[in-house]
C-alpha atoms as a PDB file:
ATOM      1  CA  UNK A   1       0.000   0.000   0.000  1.00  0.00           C
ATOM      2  CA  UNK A   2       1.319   3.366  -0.874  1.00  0.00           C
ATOM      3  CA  UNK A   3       2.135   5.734   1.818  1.00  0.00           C
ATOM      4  CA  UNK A   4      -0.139   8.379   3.202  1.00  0.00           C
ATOM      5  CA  UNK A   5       0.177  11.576   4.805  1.00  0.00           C
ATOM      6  CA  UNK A   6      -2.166  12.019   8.196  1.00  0.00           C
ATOM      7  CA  UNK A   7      -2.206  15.203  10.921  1.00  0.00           C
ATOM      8  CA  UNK A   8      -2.799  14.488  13.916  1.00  0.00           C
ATOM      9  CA  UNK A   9      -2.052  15.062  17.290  1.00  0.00           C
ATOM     10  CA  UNK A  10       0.366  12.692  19.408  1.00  0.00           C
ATOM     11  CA  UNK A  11      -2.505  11.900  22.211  1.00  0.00           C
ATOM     12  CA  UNK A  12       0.150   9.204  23.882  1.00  0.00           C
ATOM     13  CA  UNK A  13       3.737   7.888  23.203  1.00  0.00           C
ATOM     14  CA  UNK A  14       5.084   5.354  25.597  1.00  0.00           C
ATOM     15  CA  UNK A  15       8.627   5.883  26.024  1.00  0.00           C
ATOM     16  CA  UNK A  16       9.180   3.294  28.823  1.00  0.00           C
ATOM     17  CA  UNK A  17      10.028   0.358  26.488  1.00  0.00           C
ATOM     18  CA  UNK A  18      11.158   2.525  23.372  1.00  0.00           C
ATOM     19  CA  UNK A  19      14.649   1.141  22.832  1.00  0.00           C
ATOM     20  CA  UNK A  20      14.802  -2.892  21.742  1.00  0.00           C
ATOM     21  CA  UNK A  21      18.322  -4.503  20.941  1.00  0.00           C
ATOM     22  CA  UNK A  22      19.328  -6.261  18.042  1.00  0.00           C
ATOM     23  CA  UNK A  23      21.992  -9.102  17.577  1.00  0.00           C
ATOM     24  CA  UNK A  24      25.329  -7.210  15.968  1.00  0.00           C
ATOM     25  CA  UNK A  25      25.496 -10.272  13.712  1.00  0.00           C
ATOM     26  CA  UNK A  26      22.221 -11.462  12.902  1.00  0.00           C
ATOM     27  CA  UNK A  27      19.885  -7.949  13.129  1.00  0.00           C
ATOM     28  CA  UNK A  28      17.154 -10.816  15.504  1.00  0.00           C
ATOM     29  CA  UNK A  29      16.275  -9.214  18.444  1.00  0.00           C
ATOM     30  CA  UNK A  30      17.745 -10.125  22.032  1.00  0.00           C
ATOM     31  CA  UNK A  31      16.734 -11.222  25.144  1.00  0.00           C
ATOM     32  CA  UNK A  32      18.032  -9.679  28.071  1.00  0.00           C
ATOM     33  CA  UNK A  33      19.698 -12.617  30.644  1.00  0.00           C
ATOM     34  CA  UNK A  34      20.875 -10.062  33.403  1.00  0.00           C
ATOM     35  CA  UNK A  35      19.116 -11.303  36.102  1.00  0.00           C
ATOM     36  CA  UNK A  36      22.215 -14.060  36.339  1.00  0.00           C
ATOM     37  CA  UNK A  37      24.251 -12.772  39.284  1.00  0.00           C
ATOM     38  CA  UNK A  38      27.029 -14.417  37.738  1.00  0.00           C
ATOM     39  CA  UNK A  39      26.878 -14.129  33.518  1.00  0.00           C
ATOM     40  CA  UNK A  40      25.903  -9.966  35.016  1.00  0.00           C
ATOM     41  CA  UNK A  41      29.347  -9.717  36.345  1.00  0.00           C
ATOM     42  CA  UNK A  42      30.830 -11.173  33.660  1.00  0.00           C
ATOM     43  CA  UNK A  43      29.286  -8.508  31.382  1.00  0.00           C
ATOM     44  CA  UNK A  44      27.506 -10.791  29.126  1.00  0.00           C
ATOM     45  CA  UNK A  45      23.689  -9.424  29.356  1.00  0.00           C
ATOM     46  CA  UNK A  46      21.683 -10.922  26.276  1.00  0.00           C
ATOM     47  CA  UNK A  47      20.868 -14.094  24.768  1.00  0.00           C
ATOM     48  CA  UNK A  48      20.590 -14.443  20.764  1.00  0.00           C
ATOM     49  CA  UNK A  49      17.949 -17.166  20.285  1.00  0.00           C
ATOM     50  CA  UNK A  50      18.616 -17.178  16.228  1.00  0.00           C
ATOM     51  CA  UNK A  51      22.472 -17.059  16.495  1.00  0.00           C
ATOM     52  CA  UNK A  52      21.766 -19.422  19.947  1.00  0.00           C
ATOM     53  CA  UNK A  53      24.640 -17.996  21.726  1.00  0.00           C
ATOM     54  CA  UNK A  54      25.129 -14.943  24.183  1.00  0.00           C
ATOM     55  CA  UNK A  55      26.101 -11.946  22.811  1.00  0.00           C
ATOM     56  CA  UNK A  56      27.989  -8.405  23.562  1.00  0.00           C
ATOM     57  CA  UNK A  57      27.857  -6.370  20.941  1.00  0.00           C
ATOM     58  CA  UNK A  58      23.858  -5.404  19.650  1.00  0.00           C
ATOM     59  CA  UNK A  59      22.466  -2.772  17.987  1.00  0.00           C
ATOM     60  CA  UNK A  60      20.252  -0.283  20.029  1.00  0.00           C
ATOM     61  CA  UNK A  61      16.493   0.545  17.820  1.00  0.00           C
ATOM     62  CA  UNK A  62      13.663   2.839  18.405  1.00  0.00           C
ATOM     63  CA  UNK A  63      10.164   1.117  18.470  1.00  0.00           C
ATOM     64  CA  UNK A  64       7.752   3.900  19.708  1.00  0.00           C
ATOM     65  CA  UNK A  65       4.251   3.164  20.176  1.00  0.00           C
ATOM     66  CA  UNK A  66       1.872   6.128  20.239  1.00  0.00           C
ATOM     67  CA  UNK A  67      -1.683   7.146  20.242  1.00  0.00           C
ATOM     68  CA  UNK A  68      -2.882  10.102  17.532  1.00  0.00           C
ATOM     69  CA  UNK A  69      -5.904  11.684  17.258  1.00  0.00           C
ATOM     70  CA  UNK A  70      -6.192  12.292  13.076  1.00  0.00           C
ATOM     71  CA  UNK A  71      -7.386  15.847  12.668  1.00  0.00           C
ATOM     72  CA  UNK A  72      -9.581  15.841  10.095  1.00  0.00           C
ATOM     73  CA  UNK A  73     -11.843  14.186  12.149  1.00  0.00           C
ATOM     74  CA  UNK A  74     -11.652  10.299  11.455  1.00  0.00           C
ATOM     75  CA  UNK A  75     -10.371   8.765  14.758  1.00  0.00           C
ATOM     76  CA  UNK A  76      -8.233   7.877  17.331  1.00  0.00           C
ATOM     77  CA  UNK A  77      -5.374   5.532  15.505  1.00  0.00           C
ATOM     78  CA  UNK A  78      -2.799   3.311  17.230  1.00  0.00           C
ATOM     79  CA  UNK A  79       0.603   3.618  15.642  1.00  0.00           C
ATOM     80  CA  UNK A  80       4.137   2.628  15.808  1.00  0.00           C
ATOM     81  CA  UNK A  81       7.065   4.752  14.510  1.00  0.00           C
ATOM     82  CA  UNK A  82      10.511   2.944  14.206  1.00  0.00           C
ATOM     83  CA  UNK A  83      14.478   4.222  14.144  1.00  0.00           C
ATOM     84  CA  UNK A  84      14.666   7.017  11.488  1.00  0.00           C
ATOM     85  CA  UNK A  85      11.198   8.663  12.226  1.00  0.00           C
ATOM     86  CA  UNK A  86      12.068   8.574  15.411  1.00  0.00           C
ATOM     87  CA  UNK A  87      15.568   9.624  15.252  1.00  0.00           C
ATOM     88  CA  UNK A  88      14.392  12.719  12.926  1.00  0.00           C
ATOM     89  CA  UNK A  89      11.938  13.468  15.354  1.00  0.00           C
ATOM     90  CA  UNK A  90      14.004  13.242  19.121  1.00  0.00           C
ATOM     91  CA  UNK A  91      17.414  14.772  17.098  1.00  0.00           C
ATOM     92  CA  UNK A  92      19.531  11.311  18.229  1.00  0.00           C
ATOM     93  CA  UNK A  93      19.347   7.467  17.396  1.00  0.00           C
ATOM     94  CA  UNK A  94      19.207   4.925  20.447  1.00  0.00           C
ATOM     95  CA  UNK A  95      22.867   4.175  21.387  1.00  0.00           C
ATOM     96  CA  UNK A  96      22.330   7.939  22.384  1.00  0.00           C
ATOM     97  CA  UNK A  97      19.211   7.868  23.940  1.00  0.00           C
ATOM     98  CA  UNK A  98      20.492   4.689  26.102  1.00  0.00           C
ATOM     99  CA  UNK A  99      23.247   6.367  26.994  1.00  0.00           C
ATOM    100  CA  UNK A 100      21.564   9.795  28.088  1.00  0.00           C
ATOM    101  CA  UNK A 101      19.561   7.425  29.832  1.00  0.00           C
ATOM    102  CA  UNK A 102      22.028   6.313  32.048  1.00  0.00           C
ATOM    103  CA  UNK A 103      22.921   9.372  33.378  1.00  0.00           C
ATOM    104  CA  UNK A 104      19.138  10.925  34.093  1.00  0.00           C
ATOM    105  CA  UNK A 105      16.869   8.293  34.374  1.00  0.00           C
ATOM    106  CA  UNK A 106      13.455  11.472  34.494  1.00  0.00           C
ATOM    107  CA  UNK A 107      14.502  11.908  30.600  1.00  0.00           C
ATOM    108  CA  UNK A 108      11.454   8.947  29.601  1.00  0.00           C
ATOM    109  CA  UNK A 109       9.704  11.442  31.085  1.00  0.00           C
ATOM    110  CA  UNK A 110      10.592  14.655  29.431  1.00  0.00           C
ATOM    111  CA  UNK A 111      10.292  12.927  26.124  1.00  0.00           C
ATOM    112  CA  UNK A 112       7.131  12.059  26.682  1.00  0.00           C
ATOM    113  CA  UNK A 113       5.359  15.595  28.156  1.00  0.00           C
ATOM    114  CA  UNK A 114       7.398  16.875  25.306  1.00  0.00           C
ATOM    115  CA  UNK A 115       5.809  14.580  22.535  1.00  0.00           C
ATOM    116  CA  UNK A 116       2.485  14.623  24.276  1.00  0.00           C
ATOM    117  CA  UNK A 117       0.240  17.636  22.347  1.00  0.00           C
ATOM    118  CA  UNK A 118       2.494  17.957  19.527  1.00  0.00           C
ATOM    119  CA  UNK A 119       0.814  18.357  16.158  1.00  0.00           C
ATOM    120  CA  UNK A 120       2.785  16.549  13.363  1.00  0.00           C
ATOM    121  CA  UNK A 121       2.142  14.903   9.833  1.00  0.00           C
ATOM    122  CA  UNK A 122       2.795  11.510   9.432  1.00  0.00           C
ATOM    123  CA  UNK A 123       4.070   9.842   6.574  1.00  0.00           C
ATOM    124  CA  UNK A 124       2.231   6.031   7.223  1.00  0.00           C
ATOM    125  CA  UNK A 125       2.026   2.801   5.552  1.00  0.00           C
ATOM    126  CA  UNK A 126      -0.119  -0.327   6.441  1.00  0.00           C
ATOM    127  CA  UNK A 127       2.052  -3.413   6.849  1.00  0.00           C
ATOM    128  CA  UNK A 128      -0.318  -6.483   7.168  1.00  0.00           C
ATOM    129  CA  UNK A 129       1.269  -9.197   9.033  1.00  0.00           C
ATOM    130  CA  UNK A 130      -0.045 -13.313   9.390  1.00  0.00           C
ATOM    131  CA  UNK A 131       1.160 -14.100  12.683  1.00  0.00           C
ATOM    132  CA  UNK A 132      -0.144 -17.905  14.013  1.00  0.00           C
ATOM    133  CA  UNK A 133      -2.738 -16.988  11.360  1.00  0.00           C
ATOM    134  CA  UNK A 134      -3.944 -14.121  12.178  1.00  0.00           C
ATOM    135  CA  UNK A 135      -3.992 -11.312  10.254  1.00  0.00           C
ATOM    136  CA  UNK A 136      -2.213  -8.764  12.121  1.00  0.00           C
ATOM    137  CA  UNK A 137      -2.609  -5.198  10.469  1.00  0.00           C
ATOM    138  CA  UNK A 138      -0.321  -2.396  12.109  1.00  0.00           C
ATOM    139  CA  UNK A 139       0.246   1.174  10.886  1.00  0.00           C
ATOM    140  CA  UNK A 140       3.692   1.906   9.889  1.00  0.00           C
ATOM    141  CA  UNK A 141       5.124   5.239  10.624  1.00  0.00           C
ATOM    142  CA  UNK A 142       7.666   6.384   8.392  1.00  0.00           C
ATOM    143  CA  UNK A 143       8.345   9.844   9.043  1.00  0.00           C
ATOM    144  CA  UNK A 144       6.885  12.338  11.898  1.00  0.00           C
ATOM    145  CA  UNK A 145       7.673  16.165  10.753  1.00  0.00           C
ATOM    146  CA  UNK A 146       6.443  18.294  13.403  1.00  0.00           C
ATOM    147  CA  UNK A 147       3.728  21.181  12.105  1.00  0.00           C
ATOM    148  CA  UNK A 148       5.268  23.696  14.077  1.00  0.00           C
ATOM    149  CA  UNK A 149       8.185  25.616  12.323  1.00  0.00           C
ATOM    150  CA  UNK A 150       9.885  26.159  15.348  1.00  0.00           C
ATOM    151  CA  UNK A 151       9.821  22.696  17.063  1.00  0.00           C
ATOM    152  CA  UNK A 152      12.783  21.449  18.451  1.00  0.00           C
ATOM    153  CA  UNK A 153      13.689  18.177  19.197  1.00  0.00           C
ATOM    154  CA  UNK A 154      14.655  17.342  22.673  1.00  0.00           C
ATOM    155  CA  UNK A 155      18.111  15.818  21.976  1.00  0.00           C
ATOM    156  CA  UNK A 156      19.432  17.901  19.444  1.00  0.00           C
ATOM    157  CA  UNK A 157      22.976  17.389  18.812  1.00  0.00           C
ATOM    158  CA  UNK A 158      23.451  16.839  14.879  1.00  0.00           C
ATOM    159  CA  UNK A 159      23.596  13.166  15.103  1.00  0.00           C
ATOM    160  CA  UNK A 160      20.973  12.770  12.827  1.00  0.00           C
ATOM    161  CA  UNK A 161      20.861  15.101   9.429  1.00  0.00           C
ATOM    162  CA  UNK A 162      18.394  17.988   8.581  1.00  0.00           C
ATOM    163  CA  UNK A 163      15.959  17.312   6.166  1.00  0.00           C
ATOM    164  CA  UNK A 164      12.795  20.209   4.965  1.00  0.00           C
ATOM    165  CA  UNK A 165       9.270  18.721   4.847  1.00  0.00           C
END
């Protein structure tokens, strides 16, 4: 399906479990195995089921669930935005993010009072899924440019480049 351009208004954006980890190798997400006292010390903290092996080094990704209201009227519309929109959108990808995360732990929260309110077009696709035969339709957000000229992002710092709507 071709893309489509909505406005709306971000109603909700859960930030708490925005960052997922992929395998360096084999781009399959992780699981995280920290809860072992002893593999924790060690520094080994996920668990490749594809690769079937522990691994190190992973790849930090945005997956940011959010709730819009679509302005002309139609509805409420569950969405999900992934690395670049995001990344366009906060002004850093999520190696950054995880890091800055680190060091101030209410930053989930500015994000999301932030993102909360903001009115934005959004570039979507529908990806339609079968999933233990199910159909699974999800909206697919591929870019979120803010309406307001002036919006900055909250982690500005040139790590991702500028781009004009």
């Amino acid at each position: 399906m071709a893309p489509v351009i909505l406005h709306a208004i971000i109603l909700q954006a859960t930030s708490r479990s925005m960052i997922f980890r992929k395998c360096a190798t084999c781009k399959s997400r992780i699981v995280g195995i920290a809860h072992n006292h002893e593999l924790r010390s060690a520094g080994v903290l996920y668990y490749c089921v594809e690769c079937n092996k522990e691994v190190d080094e992973y790849q930090s990704n945005y997956e940011l669930p959010m709730t819009v209201s679509v302005l002309n009227g139609e509805k409420v519309q569950n969405i999900v935005a992934y690395d670049r929109a995001v990344e366009l959108l906060l002004g850093c990808n999520a190696n950054r993010l995880g890091e800055l995360m680190l060091k101030d732990t209410a930053i989930l929260d500015e994000l999301e009072e932030q993102l909360i309110g903001t009115r934005c077009h959004l570039v979507i696709r529908q990806e339609k899924k079968k999933n233990k035969g199910k159909k699974n339709d999800r909206t697919i957000v591929e870019a979120i440019i803010p309406a307001n000229p002036l919006f900055m992002p909250l982690f500005a710092n040139n790590e991702v480049e500028s781009w004009e709507p």
